[in-house]
C-alpha atoms as a PDB file:
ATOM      1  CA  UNK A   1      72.496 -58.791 -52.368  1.00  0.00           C
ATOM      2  CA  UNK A   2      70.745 -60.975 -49.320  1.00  0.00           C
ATOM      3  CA  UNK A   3      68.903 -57.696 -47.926  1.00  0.00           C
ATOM      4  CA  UNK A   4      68.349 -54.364 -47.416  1.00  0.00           C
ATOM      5  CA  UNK A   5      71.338 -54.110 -44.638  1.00  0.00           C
ATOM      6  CA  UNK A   6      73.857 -55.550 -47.534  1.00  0.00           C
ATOM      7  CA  UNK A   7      72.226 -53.075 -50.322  1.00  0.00           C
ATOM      8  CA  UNK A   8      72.811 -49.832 -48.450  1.00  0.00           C
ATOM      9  CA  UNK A   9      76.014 -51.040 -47.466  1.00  0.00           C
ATOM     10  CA  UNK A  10      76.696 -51.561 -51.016  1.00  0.00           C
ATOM     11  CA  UNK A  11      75.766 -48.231 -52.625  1.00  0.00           C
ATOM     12  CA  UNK A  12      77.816 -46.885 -49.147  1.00  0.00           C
ATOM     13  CA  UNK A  13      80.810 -48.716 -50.717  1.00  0.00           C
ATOM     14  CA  UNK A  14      79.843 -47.326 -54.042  1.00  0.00           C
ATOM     15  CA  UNK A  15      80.511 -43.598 -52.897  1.00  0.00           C
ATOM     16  CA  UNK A  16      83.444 -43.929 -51.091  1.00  0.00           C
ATOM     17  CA  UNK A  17      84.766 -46.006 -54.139  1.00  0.00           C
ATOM     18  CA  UNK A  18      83.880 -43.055 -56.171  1.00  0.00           C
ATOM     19  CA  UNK A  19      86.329 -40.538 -54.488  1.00  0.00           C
ATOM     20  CA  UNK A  20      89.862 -40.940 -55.032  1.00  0.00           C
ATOM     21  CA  UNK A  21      89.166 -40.695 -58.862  1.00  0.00           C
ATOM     22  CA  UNK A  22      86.844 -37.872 -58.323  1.00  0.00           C
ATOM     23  CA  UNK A  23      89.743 -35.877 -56.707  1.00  0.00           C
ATOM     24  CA  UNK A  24      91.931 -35.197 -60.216  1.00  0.00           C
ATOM     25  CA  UNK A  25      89.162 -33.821 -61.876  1.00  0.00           C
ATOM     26  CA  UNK A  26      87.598 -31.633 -58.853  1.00  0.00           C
ATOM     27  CA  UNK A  27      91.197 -30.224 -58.401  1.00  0.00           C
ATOM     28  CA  UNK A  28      91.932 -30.086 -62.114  1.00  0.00           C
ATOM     29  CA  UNK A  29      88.682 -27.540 -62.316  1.00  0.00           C
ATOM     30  CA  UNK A  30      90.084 -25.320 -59.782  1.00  0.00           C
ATOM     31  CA  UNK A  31      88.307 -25.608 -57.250  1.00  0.00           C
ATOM     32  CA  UNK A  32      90.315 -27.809 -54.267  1.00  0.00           C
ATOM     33  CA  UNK A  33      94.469 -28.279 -54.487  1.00  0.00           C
ATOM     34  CA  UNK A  34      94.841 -32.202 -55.171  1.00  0.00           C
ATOM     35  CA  UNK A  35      97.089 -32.234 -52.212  1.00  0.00           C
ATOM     36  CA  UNK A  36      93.979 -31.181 -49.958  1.00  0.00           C
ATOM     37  CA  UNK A  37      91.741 -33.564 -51.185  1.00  0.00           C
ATOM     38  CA  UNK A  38      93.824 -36.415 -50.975  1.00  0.00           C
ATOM     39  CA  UNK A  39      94.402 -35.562 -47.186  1.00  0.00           C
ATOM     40  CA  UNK A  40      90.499 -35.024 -46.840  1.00  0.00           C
ATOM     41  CA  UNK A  41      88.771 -36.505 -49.027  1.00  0.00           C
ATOM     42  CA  UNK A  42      90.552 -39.967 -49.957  1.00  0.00           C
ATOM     43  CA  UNK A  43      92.196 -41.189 -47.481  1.00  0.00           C
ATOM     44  CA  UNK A  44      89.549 -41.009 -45.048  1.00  0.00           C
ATOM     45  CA  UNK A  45      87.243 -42.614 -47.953  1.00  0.00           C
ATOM     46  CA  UNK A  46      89.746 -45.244 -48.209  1.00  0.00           C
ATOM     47  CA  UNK A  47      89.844 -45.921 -44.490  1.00  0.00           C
ATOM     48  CA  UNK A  48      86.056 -46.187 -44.242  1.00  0.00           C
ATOM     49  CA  UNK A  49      85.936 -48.763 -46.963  1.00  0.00           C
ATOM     50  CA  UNK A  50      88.460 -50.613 -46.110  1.00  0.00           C
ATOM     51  CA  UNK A  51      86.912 -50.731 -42.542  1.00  0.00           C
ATOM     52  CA  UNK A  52      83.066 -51.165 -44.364  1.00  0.00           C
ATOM     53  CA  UNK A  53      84.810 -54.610 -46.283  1.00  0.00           C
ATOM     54  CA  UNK A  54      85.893 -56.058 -42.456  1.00  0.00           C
ATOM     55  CA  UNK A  55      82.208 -55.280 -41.321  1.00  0.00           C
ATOM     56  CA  UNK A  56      80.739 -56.882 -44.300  1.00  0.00           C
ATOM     57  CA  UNK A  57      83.190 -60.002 -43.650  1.00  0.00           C
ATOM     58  CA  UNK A  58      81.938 -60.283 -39.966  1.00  0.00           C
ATOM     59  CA  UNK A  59      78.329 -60.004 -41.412  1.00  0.00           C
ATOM     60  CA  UNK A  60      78.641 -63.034 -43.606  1.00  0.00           C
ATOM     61  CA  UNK A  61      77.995 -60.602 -46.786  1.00  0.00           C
ATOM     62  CA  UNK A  62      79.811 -62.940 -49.510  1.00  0.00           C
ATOM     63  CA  UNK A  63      78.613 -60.953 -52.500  1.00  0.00           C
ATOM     64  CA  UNK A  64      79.652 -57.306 -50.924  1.00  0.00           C
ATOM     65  CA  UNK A  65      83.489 -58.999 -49.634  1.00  0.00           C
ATOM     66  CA  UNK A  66      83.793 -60.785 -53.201  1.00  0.00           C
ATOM     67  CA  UNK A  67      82.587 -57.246 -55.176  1.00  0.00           C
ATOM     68  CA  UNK A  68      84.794 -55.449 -53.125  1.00  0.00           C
ATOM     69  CA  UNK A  69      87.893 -58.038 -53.613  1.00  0.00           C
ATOM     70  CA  UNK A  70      87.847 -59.083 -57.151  1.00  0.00           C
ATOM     71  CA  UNK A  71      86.745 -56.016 -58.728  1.00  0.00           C
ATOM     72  CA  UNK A  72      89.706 -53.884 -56.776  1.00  0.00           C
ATOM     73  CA  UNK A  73      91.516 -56.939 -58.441  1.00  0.00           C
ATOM     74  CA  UNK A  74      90.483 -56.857 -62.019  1.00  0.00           C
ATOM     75  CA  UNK A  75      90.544 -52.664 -61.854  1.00  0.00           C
ATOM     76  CA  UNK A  76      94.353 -53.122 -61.300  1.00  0.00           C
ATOM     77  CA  UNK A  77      94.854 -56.348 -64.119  1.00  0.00           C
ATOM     78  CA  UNK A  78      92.610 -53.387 -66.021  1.00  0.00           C
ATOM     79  CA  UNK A  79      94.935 -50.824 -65.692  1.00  0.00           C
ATOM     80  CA  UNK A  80      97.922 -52.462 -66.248  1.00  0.00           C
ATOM     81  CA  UNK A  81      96.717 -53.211 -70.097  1.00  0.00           C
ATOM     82  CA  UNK A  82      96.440 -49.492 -70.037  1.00  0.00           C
ATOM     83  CA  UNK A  83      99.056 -48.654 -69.297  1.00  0.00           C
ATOM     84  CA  UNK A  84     100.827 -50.684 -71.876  1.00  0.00           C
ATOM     85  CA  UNK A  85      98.411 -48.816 -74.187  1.00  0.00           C
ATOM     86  CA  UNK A  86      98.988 -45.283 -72.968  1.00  0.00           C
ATOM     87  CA  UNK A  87     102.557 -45.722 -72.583  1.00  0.00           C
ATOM     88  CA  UNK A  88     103.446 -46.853 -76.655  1.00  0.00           C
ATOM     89  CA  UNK A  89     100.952 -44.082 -77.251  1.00  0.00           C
ATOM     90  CA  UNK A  90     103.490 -41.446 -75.312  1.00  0.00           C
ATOM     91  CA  UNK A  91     106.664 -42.661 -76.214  1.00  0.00           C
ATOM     92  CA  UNK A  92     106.175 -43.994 -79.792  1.00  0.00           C
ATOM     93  CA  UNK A  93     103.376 -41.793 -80.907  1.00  0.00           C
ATOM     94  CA  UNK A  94     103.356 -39.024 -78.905  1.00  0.00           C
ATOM     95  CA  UNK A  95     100.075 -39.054 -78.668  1.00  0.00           C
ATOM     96  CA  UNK A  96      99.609 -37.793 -74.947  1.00  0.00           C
ATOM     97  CA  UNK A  97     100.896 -34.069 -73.769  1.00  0.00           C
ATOM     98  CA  UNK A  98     102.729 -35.702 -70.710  1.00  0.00           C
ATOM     99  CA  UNK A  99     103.273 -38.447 -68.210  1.00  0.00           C
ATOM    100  CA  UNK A 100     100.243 -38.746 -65.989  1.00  0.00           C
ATOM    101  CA  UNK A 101     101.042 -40.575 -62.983  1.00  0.00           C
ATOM    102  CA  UNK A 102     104.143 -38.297 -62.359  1.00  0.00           C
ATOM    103  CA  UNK A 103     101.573 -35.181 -62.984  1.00  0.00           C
ATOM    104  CA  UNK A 104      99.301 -36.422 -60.718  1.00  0.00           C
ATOM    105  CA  UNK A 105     102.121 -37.751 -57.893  1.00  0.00           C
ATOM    106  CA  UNK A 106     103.719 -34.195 -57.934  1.00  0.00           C
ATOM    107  CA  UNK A 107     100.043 -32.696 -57.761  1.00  0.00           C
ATOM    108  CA  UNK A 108      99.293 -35.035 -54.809  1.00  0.00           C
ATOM    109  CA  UNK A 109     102.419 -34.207 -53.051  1.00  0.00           C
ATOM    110  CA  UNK A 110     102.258 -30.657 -53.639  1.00  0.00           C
ATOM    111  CA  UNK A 111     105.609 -30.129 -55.947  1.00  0.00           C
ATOM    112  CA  UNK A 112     104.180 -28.934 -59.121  1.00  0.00           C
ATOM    113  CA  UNK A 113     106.562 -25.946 -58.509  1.00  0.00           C
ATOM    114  CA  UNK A 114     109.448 -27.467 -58.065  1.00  0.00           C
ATOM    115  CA  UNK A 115     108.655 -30.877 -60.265  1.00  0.00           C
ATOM    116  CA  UNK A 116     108.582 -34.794 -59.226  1.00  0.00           C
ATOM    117  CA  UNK A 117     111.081 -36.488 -57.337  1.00  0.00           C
ATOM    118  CA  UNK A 118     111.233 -40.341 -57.117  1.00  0.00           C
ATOM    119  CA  UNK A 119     108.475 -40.823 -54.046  1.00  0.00           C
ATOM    120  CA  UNK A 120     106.128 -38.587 -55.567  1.00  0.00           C
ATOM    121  CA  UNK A 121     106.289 -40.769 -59.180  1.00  0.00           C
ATOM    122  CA  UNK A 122     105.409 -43.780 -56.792  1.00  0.00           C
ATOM    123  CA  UNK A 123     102.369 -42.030 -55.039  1.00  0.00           C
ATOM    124  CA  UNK A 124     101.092 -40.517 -58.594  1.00  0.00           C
ATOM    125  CA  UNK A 125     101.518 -44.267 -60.171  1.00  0.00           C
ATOM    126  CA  UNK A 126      99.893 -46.031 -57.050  1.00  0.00           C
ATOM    127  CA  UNK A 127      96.847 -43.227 -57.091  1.00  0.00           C
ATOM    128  CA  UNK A 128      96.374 -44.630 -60.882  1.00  0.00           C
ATOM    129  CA  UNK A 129      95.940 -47.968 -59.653  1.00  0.00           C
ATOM    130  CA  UNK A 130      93.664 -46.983 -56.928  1.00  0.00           C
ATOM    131  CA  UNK A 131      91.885 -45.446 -59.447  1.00  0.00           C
ATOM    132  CA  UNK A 132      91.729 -48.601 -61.646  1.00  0.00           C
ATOM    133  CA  UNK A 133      90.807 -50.480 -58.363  1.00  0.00           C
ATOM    134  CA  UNK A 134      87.953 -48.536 -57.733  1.00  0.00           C
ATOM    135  CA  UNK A 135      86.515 -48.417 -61.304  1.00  0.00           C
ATOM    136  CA  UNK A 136      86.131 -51.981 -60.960  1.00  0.00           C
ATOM    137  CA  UNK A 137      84.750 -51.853 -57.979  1.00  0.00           C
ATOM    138  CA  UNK A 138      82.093 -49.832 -58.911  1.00  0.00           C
ATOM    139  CA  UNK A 139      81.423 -51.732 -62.192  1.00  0.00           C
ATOM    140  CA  UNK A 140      81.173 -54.870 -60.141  1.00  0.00           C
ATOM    141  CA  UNK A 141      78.636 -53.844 -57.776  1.00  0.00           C
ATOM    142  CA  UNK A 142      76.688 -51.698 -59.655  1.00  0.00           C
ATOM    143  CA  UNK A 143      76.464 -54.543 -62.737  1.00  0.00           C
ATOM    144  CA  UNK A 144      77.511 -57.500 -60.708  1.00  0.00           C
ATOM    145  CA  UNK A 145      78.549 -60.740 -62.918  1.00  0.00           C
ATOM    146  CA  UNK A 146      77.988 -59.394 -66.606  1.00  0.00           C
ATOM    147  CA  UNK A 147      79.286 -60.519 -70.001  1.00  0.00           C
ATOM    148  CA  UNK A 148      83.027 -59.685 -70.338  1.00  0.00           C
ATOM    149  CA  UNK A 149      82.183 -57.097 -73.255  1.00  0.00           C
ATOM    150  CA  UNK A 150      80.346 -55.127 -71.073  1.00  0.00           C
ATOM    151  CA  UNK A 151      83.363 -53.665 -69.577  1.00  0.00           C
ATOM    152  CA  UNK A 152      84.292 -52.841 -72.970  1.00  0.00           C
ATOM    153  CA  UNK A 153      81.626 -50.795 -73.067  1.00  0.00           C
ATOM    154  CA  UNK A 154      81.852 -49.509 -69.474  1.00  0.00           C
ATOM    155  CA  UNK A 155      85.694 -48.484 -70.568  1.00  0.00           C
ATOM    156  CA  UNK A 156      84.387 -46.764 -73.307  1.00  0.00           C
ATOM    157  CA  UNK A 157      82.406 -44.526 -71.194  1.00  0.00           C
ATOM    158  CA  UNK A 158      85.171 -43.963 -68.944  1.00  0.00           C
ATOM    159  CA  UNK A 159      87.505 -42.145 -71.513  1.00  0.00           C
ATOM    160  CA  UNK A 160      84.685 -40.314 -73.117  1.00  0.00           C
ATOM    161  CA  UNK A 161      84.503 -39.220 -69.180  1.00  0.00           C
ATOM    162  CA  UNK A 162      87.821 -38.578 -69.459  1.00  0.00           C
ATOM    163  CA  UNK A 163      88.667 -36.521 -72.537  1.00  0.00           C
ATOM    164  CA  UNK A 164      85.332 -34.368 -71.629  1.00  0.00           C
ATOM    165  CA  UNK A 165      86.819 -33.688 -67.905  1.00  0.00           C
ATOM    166  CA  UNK A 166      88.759 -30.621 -66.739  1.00  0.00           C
ATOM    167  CA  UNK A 167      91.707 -32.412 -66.260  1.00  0.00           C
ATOM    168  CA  UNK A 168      92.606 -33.115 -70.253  1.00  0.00           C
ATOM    169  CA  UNK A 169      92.238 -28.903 -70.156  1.00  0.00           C
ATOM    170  CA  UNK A 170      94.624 -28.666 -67.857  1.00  0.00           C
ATOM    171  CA  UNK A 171      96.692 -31.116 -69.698  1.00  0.00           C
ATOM    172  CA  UNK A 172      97.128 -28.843 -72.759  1.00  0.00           C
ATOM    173  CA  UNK A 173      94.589 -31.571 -75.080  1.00  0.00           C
ATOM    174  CA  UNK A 174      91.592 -29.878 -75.273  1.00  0.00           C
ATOM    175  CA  UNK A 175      88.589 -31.571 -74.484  1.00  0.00           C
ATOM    176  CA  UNK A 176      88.634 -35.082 -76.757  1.00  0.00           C
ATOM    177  CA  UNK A 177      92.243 -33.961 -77.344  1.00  0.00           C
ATOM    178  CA  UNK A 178      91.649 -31.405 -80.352  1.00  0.00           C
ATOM    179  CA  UNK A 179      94.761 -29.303 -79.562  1.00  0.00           C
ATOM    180  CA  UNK A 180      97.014 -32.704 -79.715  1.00  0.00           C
ATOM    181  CA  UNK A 181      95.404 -34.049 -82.355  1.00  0.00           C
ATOM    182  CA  UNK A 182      93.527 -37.850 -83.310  1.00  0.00           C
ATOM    183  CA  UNK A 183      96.029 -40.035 -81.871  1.00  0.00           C
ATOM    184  CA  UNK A 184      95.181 -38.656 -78.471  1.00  0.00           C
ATOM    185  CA  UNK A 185      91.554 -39.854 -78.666  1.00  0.00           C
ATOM    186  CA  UNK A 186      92.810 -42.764 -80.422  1.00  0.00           C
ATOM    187  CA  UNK A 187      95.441 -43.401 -77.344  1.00  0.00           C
ATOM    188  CA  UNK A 188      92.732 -42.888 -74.857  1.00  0.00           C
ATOM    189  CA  UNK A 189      89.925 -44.923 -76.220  1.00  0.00           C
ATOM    190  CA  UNK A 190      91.947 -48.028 -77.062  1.00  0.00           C
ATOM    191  CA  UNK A 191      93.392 -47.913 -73.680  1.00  0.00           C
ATOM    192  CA  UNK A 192      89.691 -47.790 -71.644  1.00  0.00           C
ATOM    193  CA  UNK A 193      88.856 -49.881 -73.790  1.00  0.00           C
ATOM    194  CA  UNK A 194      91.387 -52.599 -73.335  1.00  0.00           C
ATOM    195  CA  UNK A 195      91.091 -51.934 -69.752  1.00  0.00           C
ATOM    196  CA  UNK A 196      87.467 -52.832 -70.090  1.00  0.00           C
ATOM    197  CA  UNK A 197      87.893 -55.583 -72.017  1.00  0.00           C
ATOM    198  CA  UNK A 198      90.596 -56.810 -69.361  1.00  0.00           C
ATOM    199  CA  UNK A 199      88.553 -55.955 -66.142  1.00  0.00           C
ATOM    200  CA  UNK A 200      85.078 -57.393 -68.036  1.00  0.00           C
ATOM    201  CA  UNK A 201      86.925 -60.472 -68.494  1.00  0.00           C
ATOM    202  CA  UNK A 202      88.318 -61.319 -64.460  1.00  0.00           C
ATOM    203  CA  UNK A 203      84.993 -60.095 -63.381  1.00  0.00           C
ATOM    204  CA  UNK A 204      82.808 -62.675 -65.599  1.00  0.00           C
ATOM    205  CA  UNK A 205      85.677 -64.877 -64.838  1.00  0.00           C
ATOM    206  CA  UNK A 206      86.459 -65.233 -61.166  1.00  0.00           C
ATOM    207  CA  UNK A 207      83.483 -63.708 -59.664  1.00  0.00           C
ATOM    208  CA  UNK A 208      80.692 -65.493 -57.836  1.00  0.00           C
ATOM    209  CA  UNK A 209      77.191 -65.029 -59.226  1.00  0.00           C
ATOM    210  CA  UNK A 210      76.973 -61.255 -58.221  1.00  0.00           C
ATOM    211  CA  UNK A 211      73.534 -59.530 -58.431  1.00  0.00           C
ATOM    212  CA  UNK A 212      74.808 -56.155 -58.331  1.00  0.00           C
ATOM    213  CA  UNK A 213      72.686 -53.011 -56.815  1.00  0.00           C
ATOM    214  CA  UNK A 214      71.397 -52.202 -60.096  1.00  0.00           C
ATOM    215  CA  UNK A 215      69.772 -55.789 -60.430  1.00  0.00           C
ATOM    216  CA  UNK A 216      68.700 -55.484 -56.294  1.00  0.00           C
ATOM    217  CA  UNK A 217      67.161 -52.101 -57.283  1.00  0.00           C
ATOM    218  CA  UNK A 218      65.224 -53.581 -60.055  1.00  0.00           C
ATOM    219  CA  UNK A 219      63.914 -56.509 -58.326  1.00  0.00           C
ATOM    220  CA  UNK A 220      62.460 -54.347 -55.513  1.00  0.00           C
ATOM    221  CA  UNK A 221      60.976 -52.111 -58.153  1.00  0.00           C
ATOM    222  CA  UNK A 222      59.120 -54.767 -60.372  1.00  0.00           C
ATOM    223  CA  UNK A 223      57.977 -56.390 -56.714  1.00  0.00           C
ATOM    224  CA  UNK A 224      56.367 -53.319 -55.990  1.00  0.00           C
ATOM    225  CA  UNK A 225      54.939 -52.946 -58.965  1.00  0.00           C
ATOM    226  CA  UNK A 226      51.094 -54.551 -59.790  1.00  0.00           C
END
């Protein structure tokens, strides 16, 4: 981060990054229909960063562009190890109580009573890649360039996130899955956790020497300081 101007832009980023994922598990808690939130909540977020990347491009900001462009990148090379995970854990081990993109496409397009069709199975499986997208964002420019293990560990806290959120309640698991049974936890672990591994990796990789706002915090803190 160059300045003050770039860091508040970058925690601005940060929020509306943290939306569209928020969404399942505010819905799945009972509070907002998924449908509504997606129409008020994430879209617009999306629009405004999307809009917040141009402005940072016409401000010369090449760490906020890059964090915004490679980690939407290596969130979606993240998810797609996932989803090799999560898959062979539904269809050879059972180890999940459903298919989770369709669940969340026919929650998004408001058909849970009368099921999925084929264009809400392609919203609910592009709203998983958003989501993937904007986990990396957010663990690029909160950590900036890192280790790749770190994302390991990063993944790790996502599914504990996960399996301790409303929505694995409303899936039928039980919070860490205890109504399923081990594999589930097993299923959901390995799969944050290659998506970690995979997202850690493109980030230490192909980013530029990113500072992160954690690191821009700091800095300012210990400058302060006597």
């Amino acid at each position: 981060m160059k300045n003050w101007s770039e860091f508040i832009s970058a925690v601005l980023a940060l929020i509306l990054a943290g939306i569209p994922p928020l969404i399942f598990p505010v819905s799945a808690a009972g509070y907002f229909s998924m449908h509504s939130l997606s129409e008020k909540a994430m879209i617009p977020a999306m629009t405004a960063l999307i809009i917040l990347w141009i402005f940072a491009i016409l401000k010369g900001w090449s760490q906020l562009t890059t964090g915004l462009l490679i980690g939407s990148c290596a969130g979606i090379a993240g998810t797609l190890g996932l989803e090799i995970v999560r898959e062979t854990g539904f269809r050879v081990f059972h180890s999940m109580p459903g298919e989770l993109p369709m669940l969340m496409g026919a929650l998004l397009t408001n058909r849970m009573m009368v099921g999925p069709d084929l264009l809400s199975n392609l919203i609910g499986w592009g709203y998983h890649f958003l989501n993937g997208a904007c986990f990396g964002i957010i663990y690029l420019l909160i950590f900036g360039k890192r280790p790749w293990w770190n994302g390991m560990i990063y993944g790790f806290l996502l599914a504990v996130g996960f399996m301790t959120s409303p929505v694995v309640v409303s899936m039928g698991a039980g919070i860490f899955g205890r109504d399923v049974g081990p594999s589930f936890a097993i299923t959901v672990i390995t799969a944050h956790l290659v998506f970690g591994g995979i997202l850690g990796w493109v980030v230490s990789r192909f980013s530029v020497q990113q500072t992160g706002v954690l690191h821009f915090f700091l800095s300012i803190i210990c400058k302060t300081n006597p």
